[in-house]
PDB file of N, CA and C in Angstrom:
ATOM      1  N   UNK A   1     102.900 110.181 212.611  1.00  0.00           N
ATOM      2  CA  UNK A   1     103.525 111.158 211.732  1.00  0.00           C
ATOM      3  C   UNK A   1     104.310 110.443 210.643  1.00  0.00           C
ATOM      4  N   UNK A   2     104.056 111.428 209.495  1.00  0.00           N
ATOM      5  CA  UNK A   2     105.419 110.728 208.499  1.00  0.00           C
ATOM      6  C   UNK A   2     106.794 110.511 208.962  1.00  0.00           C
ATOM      7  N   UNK A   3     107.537 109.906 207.978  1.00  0.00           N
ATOM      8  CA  UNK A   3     109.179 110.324 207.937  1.00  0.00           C
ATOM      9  C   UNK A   3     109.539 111.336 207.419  1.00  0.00           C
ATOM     10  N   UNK A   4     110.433 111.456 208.642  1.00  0.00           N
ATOM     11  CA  UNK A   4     110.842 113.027 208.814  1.00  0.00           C
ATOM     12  C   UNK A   4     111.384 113.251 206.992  1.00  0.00           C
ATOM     13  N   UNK A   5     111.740 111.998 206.228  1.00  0.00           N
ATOM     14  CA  UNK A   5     111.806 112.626 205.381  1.00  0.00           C
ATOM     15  C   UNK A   5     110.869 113.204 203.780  1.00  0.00           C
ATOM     16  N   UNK A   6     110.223 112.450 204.514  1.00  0.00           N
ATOM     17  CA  UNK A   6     108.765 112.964 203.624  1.00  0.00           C
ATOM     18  C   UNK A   6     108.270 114.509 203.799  1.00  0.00           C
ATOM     19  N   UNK A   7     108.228 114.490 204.938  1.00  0.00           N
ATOM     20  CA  UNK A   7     107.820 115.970 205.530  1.00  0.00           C
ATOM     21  C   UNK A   7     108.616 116.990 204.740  1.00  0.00           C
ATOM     22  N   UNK A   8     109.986 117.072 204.951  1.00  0.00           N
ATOM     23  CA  UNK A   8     111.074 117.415 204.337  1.00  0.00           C
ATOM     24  C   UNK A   8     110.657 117.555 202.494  1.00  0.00           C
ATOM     25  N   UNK A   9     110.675 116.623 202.029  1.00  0.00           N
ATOM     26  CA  UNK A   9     109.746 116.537 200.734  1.00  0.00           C
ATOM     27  C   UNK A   9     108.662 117.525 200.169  1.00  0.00           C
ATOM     28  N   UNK A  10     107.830 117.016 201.360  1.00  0.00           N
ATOM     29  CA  UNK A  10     106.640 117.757 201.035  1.00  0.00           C
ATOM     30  C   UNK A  10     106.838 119.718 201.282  1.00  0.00           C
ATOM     31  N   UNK A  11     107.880 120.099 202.339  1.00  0.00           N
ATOM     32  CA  UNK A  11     108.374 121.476 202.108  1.00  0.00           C
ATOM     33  C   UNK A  11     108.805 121.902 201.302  1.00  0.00           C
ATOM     34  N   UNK A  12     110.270 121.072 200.605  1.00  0.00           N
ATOM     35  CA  UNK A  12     110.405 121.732 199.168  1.00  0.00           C
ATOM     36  C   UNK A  12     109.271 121.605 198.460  1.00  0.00           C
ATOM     37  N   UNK A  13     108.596 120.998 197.660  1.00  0.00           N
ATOM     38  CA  UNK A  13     107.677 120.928 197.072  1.00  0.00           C
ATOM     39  C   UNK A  13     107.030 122.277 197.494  1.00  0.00           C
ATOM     40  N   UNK A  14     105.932 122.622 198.306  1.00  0.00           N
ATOM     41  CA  UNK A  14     105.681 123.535 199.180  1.00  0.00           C
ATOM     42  C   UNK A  14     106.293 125.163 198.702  1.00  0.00           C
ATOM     43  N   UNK A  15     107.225 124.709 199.289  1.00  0.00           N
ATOM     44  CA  UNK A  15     108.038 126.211 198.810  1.00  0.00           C
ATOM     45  C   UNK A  15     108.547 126.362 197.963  1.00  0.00           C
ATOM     46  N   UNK A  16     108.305 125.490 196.638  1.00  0.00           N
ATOM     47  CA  UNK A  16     108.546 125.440 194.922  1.00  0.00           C
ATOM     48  C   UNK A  16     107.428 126.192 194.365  1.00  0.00           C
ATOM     49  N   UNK A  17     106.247 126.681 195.001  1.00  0.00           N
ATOM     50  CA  UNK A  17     105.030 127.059 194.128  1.00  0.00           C
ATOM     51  C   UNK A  17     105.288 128.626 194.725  1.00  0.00           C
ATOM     52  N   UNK A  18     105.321 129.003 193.464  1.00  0.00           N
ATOM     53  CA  UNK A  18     105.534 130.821 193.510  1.00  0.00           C
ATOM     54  C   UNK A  18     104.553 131.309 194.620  1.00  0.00           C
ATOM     55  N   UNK A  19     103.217 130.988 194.521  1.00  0.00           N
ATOM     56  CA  UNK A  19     102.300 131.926 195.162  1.00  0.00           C
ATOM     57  C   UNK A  19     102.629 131.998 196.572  1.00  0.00           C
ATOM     58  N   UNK A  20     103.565 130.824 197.272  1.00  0.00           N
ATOM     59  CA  UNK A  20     103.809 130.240 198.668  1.00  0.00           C
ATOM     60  C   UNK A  20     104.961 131.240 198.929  1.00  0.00           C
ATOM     61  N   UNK A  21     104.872 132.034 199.976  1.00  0.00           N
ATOM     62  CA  UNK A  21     106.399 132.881 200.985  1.00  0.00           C
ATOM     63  C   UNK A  21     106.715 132.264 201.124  1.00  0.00           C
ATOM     64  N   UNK A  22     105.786 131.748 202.151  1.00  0.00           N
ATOM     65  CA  UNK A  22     106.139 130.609 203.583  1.00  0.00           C
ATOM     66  C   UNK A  22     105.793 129.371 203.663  1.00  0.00           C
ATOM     67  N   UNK A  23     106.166 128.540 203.940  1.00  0.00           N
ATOM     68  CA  UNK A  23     105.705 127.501 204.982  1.00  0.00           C
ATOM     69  C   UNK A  23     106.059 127.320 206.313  1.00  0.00           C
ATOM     70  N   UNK A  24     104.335 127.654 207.293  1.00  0.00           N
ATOM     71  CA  UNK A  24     104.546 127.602 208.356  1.00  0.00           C
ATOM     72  C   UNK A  24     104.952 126.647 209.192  1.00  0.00           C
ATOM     73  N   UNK A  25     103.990 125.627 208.417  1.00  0.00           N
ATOM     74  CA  UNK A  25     104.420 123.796 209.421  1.00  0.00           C
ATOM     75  C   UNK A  25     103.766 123.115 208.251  1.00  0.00           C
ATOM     76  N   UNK A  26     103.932 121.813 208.506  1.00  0.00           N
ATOM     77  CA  UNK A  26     103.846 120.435 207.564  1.00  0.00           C
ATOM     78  C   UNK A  26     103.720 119.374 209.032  1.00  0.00           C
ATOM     79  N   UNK A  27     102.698 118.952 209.066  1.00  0.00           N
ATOM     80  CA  UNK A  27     101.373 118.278 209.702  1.00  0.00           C
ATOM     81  C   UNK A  27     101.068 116.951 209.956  1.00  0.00           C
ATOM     82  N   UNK A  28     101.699 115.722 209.629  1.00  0.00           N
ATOM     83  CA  UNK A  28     100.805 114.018 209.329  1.00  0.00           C
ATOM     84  C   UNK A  28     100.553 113.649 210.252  1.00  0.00           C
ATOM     85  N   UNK A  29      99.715 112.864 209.608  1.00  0.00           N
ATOM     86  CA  UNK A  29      99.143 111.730 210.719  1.00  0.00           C
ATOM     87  C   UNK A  29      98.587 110.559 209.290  1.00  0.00           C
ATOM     88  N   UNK A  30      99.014 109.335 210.026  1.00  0.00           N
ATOM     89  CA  UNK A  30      98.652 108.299 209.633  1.00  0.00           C
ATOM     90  C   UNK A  30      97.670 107.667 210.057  1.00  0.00           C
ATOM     91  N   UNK A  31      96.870 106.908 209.133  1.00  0.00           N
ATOM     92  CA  UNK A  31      95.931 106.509 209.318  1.00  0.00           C
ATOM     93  C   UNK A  31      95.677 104.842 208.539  1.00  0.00           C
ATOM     94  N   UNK A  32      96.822 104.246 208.218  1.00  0.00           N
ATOM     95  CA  UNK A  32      97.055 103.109 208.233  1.00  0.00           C
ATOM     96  C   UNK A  32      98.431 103.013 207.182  1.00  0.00           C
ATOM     97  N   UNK A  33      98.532 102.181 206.911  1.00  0.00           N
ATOM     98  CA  UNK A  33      99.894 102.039 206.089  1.00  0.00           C
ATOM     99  C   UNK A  33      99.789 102.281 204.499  1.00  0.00           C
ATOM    100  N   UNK A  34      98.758 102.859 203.635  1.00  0.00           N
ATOM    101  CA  UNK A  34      98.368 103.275 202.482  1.00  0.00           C
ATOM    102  C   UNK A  34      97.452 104.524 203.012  1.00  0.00           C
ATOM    103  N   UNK A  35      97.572 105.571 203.763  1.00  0.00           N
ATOM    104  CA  UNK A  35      96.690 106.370 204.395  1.00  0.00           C
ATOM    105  C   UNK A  35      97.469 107.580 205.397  1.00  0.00           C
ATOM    106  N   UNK A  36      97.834 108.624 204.431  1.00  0.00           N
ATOM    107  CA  UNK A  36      97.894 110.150 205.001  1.00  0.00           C
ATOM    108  C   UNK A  36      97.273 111.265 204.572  1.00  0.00           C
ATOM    109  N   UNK A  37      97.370 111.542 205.994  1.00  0.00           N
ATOM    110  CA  UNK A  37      97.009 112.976 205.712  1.00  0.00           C
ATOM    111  C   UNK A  37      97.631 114.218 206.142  1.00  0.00           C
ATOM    112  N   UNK A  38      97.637 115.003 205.578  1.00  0.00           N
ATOM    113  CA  UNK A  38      98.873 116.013 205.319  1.00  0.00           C
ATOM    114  C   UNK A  38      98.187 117.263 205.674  1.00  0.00           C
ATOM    115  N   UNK A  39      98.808 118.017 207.142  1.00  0.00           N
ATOM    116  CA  UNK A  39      97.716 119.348 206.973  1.00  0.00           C
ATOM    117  C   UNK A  39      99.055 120.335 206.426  1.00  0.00           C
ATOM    118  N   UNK A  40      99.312 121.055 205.848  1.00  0.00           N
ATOM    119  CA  UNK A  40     100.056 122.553 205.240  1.00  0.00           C
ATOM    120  C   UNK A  40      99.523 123.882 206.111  1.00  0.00           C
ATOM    121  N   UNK A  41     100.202 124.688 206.712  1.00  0.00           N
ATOM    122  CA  UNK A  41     100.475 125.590 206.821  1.00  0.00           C
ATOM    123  C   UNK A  41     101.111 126.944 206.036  1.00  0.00           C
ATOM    124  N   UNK A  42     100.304 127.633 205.145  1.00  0.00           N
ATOM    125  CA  UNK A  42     101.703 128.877 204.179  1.00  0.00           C
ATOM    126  C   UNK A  42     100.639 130.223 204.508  1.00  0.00           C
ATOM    127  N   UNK A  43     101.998 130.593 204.761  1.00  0.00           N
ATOM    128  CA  UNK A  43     101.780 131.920 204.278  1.00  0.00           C
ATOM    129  C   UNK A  43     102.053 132.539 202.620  1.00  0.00           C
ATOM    130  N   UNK A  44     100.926 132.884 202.115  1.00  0.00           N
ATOM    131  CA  UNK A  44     100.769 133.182 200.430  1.00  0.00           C
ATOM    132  C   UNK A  44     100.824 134.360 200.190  1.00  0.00           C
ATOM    133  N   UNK A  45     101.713 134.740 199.287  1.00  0.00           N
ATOM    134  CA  UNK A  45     102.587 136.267 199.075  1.00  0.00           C
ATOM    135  C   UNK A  45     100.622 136.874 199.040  1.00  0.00           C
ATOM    136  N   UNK A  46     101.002 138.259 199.941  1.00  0.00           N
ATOM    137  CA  UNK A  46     100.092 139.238 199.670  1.00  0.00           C
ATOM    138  C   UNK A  46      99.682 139.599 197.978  1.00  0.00           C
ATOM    139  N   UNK A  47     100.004 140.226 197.340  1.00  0.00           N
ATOM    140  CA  UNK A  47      99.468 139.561 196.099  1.00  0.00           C
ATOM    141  C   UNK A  47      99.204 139.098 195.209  1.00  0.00           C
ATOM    142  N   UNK A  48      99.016 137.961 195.832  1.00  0.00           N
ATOM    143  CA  UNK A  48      98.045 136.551 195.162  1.00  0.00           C
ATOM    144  C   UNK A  48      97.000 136.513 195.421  1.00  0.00           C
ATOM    145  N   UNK A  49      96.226 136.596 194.380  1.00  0.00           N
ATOM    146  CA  UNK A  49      94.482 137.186 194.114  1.00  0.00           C
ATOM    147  C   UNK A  49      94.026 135.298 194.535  1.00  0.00           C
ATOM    148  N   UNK A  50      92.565 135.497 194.501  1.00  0.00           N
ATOM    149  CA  UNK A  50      91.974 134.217 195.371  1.00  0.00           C
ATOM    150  C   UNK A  50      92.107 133.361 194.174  1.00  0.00           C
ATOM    151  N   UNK A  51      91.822 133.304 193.017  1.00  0.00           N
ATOM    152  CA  UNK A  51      91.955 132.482 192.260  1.00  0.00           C
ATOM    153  C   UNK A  51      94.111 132.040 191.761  1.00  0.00           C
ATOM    154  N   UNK A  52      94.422 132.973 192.018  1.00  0.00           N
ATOM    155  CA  UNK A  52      96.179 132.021 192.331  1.00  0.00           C
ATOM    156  C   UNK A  52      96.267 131.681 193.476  1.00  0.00           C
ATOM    157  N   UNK A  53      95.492 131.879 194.309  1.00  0.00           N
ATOM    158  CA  UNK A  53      95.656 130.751 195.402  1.00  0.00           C
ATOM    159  C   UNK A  53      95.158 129.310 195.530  1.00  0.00           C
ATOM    160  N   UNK A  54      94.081 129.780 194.673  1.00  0.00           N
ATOM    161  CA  UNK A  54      92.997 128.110 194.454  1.00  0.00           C
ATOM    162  C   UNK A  54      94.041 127.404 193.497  1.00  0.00           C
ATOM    163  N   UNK A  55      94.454 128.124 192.729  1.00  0.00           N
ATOM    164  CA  UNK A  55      95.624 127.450 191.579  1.00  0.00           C
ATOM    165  C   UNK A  55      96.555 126.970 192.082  1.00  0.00           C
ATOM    166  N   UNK A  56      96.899 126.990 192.988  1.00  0.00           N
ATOM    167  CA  UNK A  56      98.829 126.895 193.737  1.00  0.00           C
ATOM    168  C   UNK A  56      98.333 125.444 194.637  1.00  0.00           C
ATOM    169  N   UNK A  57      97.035 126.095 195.183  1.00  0.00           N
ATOM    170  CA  UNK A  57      96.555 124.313 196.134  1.00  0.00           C
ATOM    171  C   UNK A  57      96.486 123.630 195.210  1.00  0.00           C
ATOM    172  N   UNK A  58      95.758 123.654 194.403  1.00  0.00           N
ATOM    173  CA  UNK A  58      95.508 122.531 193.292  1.00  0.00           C
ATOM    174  C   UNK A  58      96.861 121.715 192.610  1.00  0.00           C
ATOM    175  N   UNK A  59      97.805 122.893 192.621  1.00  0.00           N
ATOM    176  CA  UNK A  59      98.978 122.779 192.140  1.00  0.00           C
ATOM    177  C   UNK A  59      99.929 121.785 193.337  1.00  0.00           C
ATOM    178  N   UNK A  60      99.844 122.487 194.094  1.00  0.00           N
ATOM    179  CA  UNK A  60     100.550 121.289 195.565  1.00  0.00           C
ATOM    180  C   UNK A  60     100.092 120.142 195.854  1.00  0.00           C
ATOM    181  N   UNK A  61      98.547 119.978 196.036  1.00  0.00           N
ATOM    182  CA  UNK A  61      98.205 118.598 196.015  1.00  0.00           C
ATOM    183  C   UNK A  61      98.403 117.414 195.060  1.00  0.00           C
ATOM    184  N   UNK A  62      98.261 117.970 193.417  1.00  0.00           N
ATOM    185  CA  UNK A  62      98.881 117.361 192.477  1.00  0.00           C
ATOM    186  C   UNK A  62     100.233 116.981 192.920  1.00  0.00           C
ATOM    187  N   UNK A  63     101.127 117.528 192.825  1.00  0.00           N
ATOM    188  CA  UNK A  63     102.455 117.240 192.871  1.00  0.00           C
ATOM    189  C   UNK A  63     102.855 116.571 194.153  1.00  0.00           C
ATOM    190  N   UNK A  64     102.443 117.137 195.489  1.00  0.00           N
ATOM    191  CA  UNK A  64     102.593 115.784 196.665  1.00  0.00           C
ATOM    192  C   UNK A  64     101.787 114.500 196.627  1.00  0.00           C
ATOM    193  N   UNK A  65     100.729 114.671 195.960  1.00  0.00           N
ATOM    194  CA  UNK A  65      99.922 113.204 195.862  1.00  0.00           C
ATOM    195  C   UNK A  65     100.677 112.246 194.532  1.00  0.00           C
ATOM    196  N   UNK A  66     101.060 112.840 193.724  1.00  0.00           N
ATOM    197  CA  UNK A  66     102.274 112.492 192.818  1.00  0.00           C
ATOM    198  C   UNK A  66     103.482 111.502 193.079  1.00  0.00           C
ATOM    199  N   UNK A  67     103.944 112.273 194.143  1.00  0.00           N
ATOM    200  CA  UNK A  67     105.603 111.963 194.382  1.00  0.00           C
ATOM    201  C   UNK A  67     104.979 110.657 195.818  1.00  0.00           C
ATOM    202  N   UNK A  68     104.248 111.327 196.365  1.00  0.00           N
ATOM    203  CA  UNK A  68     103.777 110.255 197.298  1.00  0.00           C
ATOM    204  C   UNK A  68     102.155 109.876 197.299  1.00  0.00           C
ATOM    205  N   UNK A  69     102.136 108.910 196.439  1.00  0.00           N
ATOM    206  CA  UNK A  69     100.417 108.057 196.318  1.00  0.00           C
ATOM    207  C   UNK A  69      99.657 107.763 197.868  1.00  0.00           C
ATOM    208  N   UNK A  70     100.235 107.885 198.788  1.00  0.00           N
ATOM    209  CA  UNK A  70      99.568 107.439 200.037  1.00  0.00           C
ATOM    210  C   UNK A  70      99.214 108.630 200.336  1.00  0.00           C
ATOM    211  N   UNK A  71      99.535 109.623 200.136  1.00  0.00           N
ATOM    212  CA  UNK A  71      98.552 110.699 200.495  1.00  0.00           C
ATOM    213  C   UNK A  71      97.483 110.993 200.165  1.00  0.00           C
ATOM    214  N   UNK A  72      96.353 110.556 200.906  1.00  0.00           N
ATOM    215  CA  UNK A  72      95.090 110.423 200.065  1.00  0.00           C
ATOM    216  C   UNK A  72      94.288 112.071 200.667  1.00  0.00           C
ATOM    217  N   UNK A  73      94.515 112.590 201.915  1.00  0.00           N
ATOM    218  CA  UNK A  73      93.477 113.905 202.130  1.00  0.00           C
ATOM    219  C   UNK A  73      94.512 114.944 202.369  1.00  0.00           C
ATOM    220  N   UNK A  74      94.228 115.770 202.066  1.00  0.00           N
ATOM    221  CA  UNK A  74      95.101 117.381 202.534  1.00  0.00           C
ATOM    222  C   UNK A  74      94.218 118.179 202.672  1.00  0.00           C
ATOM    223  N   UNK A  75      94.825 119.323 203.688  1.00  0.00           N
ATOM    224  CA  UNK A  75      94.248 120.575 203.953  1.00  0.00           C
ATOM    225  C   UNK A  75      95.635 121.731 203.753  1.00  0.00           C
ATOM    226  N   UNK A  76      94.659 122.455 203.287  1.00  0.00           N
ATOM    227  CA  UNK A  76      95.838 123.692 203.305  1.00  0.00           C
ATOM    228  C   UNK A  76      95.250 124.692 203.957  1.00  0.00           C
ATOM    229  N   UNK A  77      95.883 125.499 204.996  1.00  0.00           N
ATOM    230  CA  UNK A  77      95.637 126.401 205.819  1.00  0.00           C
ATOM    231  C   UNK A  77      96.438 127.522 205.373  1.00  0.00           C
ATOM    232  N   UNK A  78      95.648 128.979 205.065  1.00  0.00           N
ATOM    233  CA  UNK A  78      96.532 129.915 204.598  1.00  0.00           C
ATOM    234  C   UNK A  78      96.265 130.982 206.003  1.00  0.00           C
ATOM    235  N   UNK A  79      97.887 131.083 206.343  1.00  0.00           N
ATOM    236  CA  UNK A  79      97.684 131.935 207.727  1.00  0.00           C
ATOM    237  C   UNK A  79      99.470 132.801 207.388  1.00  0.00           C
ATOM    238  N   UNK A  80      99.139 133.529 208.361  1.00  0.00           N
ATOM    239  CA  UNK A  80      99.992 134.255 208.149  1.00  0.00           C
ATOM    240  C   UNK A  80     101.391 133.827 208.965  1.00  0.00           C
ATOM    241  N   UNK A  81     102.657 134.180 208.898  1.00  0.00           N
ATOM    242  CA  UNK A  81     103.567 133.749 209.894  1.00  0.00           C
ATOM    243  C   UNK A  81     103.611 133.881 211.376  1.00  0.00           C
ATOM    244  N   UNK A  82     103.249 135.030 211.497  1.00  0.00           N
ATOM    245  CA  UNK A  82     103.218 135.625 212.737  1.00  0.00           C
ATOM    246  C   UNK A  82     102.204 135.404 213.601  1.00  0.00           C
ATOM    247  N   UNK A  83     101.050 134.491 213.033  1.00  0.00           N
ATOM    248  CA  UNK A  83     100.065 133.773 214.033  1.00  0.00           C
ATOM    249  C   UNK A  83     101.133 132.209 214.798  1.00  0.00           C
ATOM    250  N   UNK A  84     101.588 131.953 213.961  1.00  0.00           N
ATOM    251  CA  UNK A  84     102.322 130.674 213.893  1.00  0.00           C
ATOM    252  C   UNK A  84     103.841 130.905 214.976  1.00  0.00           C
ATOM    253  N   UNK A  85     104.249 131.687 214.999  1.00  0.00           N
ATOM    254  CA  UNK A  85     105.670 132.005 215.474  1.00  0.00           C
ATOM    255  C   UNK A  85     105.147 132.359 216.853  1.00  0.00           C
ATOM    256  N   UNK A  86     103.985 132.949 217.351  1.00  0.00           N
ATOM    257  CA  UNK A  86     103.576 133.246 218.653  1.00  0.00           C
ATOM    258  C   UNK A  86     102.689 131.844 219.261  1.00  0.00           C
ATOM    259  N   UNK A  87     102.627 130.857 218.508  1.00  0.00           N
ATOM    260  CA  UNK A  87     101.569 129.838 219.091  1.00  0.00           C
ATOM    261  C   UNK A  87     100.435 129.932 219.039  1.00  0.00           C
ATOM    262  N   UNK A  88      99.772 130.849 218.033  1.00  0.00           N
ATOM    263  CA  UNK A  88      98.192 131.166 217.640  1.00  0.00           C
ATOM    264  C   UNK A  88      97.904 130.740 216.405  1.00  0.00           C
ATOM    265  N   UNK A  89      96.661 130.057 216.345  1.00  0.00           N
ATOM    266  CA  UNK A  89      96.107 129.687 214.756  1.00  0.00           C
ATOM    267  C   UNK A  89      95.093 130.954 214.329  1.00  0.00           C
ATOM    268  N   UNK A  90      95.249 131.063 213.329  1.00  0.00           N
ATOM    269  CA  UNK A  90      94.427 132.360 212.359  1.00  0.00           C
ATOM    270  C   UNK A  90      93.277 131.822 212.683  1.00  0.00           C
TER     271      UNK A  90
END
C-alpha cells in the first residue's frame, strides 16, 4: 500500500472534482518502487450524465498521475455508498 499520506492526497484530489459526492475507498498496491496502482471507489452525483463522468475520470487521473508520476494504472469504480458501508461491491 501507499503512504497513508498519499492516499490522503489522492482523496482530496478525488473529492475536488464536482461530478464526485463520494469517495468510497482509495485502494494501492505497489508493484515496485516507480509502480502504482490506485483502485478509486466514488459515488458520482446522480446527475452526472455518462459523458461527465468519462470527463471527471479523465480529469482525476490527470491530476493524480500529475502530483504523483509513479502512478502508472488506475481504475475507477463508480458504486454507490451504500454497497460499500454494508461490505458489498456493486
Amino acid at each position: 500500500a501507499a503512504h497513508p499520506e498519499i492516499i490522503k492526497a489522492i482523496h482530496k484530489i478525488a473529492n475536488s472534482i464536482p461530478e464526485i459526492q463520494h469517495v468510497n475507498e482509495v485502494l494501492t498496491m505497489h508493484f515496485g518502487p516507480d509502480f502504482l496502482l490506485v483502485n478509486i471507489s466514488a459515488n458520482f452525483k446522480d446527475s452526472a450524465k455518462a459523458d461527465d463522468v468519462e470527463e471527471a475520470v479523465e480529469d482525476l487521473e490527470t491530476r493524480i498521475k500529475r502530483q504523483f508520476p509513479e502512478v502508472k494504472r488506475m481504475f475507477v469504480e463508480a458504486e454507490e455508498r451504500r454497497y460499500i458501508r454494508h461490505g458489498k461491491s456493486a
